[in-house]
N, C-alpha and C. Protein backbone atom coordinates (compact mmCIF):
# COMPACT_ATOMS: atom_id res chain seq x y z
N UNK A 1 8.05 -7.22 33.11
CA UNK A 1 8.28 -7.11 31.68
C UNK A 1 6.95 -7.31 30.95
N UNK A 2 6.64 -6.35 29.99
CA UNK A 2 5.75 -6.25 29.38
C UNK A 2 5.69 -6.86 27.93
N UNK A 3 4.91 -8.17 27.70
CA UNK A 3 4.99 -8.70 25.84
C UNK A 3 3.96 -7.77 25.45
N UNK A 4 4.96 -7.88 23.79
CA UNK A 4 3.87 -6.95 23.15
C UNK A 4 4.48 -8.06 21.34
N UNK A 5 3.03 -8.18 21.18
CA UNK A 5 2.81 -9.09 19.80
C UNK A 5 2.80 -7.83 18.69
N UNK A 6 4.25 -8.41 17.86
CA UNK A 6 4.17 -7.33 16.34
C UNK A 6 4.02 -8.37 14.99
N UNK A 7 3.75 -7.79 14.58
CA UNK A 7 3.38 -8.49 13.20
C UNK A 7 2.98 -7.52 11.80
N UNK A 8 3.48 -7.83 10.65
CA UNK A 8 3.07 -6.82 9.89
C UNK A 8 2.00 -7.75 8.96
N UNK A 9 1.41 -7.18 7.90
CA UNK A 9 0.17 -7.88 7.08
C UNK A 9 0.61 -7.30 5.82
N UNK A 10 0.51 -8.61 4.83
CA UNK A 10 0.13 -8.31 3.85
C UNK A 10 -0.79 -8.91 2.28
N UNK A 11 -1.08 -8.11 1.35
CA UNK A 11 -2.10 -9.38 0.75
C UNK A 11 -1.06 -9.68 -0.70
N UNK A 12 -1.13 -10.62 -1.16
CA UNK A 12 -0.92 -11.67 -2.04
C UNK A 12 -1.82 -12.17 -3.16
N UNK A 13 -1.95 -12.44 -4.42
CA UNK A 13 -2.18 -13.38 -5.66
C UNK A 13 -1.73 -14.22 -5.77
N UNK A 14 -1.91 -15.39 -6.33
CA UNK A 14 -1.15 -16.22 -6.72
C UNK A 14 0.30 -16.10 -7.68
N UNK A 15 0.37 -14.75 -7.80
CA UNK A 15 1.13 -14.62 -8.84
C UNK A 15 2.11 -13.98 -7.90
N UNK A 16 2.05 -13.35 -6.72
CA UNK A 16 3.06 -12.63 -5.89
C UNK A 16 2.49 -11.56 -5.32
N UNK A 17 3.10 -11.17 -4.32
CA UNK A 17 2.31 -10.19 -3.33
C UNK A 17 1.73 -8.72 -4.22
N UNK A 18 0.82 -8.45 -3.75
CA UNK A 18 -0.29 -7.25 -4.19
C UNK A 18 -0.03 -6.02 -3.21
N UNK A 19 -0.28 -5.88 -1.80
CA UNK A 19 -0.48 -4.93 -1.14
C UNK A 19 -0.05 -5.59 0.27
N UNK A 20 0.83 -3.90 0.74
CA UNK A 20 1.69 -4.17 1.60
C UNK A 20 1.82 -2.75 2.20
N UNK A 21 2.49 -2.61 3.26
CA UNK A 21 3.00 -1.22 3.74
C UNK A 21 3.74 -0.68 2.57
N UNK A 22 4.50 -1.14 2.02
CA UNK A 22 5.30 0.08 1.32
C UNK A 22 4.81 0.28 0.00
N UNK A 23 3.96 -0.77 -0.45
CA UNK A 23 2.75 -0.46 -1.71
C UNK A 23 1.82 0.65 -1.25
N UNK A 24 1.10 0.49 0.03
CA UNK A 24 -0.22 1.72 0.38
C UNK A 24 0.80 2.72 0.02
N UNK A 25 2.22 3.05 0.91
CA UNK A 25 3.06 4.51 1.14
C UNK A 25 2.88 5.18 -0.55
N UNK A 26 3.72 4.11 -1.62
CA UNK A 26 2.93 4.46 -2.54
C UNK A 26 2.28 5.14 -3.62
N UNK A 27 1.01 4.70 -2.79
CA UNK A 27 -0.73 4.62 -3.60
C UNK A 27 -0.78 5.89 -2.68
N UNK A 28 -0.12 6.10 -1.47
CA UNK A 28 -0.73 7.64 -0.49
C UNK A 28 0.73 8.71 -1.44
N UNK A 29 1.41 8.17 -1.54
CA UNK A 29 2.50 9.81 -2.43
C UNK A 29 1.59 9.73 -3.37
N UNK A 30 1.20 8.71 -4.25
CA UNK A 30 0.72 9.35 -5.87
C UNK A 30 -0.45 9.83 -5.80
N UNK A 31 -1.12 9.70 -4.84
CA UNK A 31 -2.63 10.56 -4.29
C UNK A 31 -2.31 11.79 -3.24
N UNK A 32 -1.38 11.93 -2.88
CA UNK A 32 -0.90 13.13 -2.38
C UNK A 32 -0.50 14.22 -3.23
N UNK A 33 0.64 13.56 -4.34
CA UNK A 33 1.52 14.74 -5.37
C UNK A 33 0.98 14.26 -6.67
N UNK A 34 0.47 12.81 -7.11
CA UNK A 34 0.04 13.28 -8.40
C UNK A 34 0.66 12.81 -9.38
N UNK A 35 1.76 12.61 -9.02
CA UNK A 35 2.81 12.23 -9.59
C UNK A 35 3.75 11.03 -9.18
N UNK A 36 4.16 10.01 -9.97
CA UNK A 36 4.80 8.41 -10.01
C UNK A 36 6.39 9.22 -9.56
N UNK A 37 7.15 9.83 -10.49
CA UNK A 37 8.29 10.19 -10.31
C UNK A 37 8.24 11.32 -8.79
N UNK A 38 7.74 11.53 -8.56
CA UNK A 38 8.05 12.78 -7.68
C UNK A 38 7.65 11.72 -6.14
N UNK A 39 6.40 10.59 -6.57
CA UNK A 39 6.31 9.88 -5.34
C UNK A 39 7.41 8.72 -4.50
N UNK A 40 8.23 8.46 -5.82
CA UNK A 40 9.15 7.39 -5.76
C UNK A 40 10.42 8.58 -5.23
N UNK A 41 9.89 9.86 -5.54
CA UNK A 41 11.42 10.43 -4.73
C UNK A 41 11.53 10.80 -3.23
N UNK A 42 9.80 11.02 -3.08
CA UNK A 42 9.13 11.20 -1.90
C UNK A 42 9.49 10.11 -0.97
N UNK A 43 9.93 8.85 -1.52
CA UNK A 43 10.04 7.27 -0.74
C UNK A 43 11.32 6.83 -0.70
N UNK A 44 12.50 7.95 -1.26
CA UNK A 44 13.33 7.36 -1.45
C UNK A 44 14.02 5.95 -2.56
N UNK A 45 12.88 5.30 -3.43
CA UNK A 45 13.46 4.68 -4.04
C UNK A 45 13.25 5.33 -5.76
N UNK A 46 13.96 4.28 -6.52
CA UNK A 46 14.05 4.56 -7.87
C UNK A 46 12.67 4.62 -8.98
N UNK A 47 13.04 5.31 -9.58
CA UNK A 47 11.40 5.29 -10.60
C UNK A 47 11.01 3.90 -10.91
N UNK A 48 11.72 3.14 -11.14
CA UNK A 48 11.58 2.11 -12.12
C UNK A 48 11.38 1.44 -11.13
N UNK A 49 11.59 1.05 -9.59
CA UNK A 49 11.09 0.53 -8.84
C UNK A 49 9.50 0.65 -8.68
N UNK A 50 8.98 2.09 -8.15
CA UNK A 50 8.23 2.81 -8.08
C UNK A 50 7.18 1.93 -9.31
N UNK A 51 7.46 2.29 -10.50
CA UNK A 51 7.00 1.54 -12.11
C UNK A 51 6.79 0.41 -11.58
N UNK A 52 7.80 -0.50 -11.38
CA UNK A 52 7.61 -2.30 -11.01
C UNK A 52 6.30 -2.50 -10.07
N UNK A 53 6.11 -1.52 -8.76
CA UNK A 53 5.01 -1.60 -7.77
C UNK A 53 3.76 -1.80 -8.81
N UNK A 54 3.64 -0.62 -9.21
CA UNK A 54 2.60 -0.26 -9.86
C UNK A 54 1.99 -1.03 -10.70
N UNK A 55 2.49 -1.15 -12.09
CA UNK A 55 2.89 -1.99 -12.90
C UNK A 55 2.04 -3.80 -12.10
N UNK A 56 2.75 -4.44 -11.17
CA UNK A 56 2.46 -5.36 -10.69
C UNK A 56 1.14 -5.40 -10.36
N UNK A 57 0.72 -4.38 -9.05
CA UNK A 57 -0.47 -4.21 -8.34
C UNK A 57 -1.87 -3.96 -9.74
N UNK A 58 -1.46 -3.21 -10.95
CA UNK A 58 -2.30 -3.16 -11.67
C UNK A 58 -2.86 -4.35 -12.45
N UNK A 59 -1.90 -5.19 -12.64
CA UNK A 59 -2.04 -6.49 -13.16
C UNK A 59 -2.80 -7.84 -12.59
N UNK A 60 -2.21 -7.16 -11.17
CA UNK A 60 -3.28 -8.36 -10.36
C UNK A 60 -3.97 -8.09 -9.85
N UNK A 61 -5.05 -7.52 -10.55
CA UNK A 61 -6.55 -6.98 -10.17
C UNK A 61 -6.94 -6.91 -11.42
N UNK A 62 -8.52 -6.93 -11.37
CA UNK A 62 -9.62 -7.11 -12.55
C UNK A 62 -9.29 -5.62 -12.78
N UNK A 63 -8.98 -4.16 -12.03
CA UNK A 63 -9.00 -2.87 -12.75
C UNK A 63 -7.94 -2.11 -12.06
N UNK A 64 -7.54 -1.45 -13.06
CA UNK A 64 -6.37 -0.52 -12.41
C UNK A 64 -6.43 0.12 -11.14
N UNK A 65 -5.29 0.44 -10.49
CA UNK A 65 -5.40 1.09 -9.00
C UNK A 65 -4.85 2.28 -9.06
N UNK A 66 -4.01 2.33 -9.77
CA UNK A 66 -3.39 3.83 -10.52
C UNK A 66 -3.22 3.55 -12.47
N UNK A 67 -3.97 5.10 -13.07
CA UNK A 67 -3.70 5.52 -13.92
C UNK A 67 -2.81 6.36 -14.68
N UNK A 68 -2.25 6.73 -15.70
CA UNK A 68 -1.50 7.59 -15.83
C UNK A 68 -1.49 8.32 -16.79
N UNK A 69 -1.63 10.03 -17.11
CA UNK A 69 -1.93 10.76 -18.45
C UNK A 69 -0.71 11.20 -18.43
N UNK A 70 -0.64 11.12 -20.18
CA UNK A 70 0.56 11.56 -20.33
C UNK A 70 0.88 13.05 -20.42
N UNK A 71 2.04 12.74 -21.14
CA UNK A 71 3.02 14.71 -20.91
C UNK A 71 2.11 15.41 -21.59
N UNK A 72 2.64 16.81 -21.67
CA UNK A 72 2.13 17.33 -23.13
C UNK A 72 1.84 18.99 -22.00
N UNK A 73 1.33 19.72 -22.52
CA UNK A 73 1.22 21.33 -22.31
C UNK A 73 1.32 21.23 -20.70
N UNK A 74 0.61 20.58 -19.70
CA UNK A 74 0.96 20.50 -18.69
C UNK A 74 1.85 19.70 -18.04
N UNK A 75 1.78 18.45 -18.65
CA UNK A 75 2.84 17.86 -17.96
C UNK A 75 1.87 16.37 -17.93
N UNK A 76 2.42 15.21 -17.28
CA UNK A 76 1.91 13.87 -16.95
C UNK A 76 1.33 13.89 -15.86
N UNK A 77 1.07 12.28 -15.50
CA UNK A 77 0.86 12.70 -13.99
C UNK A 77 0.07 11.47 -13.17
N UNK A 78 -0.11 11.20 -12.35
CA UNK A 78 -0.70 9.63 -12.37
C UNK A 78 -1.89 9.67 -11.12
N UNK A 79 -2.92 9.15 -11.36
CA UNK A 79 -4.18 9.22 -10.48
C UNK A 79 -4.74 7.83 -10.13
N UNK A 80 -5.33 8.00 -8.77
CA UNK A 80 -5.27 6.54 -8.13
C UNK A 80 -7.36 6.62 -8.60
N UNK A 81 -6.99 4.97 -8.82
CA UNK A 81 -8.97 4.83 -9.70
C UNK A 81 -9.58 5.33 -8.82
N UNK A 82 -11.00 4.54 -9.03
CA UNK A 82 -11.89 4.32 -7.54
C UNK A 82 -11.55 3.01 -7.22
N UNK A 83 -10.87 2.02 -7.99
CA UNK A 83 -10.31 0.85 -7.69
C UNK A 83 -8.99 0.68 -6.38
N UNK A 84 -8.23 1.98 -6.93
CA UNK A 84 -7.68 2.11 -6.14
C UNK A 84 -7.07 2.37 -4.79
N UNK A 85 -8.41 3.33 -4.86
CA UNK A 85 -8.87 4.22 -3.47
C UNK A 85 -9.87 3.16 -2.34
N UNK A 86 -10.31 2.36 -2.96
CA UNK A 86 -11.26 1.04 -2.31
C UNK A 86 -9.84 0.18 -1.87
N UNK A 87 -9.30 -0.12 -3.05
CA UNK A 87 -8.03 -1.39 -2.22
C UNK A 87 -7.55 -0.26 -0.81
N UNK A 88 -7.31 0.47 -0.98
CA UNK A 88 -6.37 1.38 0.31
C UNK A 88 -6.86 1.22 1.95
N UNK A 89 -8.73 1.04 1.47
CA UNK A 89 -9.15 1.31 2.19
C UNK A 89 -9.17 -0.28 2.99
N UNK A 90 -9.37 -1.02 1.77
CA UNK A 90 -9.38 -2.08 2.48
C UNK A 90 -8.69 -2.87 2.66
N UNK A 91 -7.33 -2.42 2.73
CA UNK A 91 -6.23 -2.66 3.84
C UNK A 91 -5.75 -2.06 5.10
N UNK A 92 -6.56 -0.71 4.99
CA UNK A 92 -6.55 -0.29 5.91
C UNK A 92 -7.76 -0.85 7.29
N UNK A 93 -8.32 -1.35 6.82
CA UNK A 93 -9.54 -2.00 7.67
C UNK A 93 -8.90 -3.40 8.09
N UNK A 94 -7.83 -4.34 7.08
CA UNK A 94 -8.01 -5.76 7.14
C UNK A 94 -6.34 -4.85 8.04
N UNK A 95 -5.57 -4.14 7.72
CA UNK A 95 -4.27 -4.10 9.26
C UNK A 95 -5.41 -3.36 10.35
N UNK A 96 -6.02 -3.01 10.53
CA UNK A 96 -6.39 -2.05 11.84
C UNK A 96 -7.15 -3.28 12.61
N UNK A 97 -7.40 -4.37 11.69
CA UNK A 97 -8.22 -5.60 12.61
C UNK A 97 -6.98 -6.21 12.99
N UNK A 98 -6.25 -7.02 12.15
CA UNK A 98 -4.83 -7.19 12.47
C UNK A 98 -3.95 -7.10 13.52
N UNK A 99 -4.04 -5.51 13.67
CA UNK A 99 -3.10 -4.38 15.23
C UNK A 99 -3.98 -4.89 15.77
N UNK A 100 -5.41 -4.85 16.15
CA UNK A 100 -6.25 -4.99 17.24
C UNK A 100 -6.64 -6.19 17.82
N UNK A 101 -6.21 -7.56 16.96
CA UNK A 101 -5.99 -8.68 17.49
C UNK A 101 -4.65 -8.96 18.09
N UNK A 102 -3.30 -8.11 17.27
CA UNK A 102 -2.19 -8.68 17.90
C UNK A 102 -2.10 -7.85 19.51
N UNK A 103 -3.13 -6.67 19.94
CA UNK A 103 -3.06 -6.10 21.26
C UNK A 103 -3.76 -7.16 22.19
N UNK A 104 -5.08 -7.48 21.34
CA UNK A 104 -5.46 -8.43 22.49
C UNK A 104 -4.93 -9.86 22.88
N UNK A 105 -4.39 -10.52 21.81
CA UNK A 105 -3.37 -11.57 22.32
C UNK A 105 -2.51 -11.55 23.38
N UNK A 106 -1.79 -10.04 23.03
CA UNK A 106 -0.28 -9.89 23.90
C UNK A 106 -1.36 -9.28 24.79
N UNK A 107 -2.25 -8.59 25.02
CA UNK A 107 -2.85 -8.90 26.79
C UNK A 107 -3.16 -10.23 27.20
N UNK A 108 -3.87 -10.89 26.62
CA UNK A 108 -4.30 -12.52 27.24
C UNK A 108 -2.44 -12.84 28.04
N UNK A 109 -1.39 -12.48 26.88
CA UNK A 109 0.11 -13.63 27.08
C UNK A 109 0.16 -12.15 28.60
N UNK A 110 0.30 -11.50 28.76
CA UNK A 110 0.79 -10.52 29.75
C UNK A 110 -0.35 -10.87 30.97
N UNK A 111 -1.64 -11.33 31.00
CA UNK A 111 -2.50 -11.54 32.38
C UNK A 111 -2.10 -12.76 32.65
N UNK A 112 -1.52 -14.13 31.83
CA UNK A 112 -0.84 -15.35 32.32
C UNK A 112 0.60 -15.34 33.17
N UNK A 113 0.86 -14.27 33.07
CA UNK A 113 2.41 -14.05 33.52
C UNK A 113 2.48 -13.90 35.41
């Protein structure tokens, strides 16, 4: 039998969690389509959920992570900063260290066996 160490990561403020798997998913629809409503349908949940993420994550940071222009001849539409595009990244660096410690643990627990 083979252990294998899972664990998920995520980051936090003092005020309540910031960034998480289903925050990046997201920060990757509204940088994919462009759009808050169309990403929250992309994820399955409600706009106003979708809003609450956002909304939050913008607040607890010195600068926005997503922006948003409004309606009008084309339409609205919401764009991730350079603030935003930096946090992504650097959660993507702080889980990929994360996965790569919880592999080498569960080898150390699997060569004791």
């Amino acid at each position: 039998m083979t252990l294998i160490a899972n664990g998920r990561i995520w980051i936090e403020t003092e005020e309540g969690p910031f960034l998480g798997y289903g925050r990046m998913e997201l920060l990757q629809k509204i940088s994919e389509l462009g759009s808050l409503r169309k990403a929250a349908t992309a994820m399955k949940i409600s706009y106003r959920q979708a809003w609450d993420f956002v909304d939050q994550m913008n607040k607890r940071t010195s600068q926005p992570l997503v922006i948003f222009e409004r309606g009008g001849k084309n339409g609205g539409g919401a764009l991730l900063t350079p603030e935003g595009i930096h946090a992504m990244q650097l959660f993507e660096e702080l889980n990929s260290a994360f996965q790569d410690f919880l592999a080498v643990r569960a080898s150390k627990l699997n060569k004791r066996k």
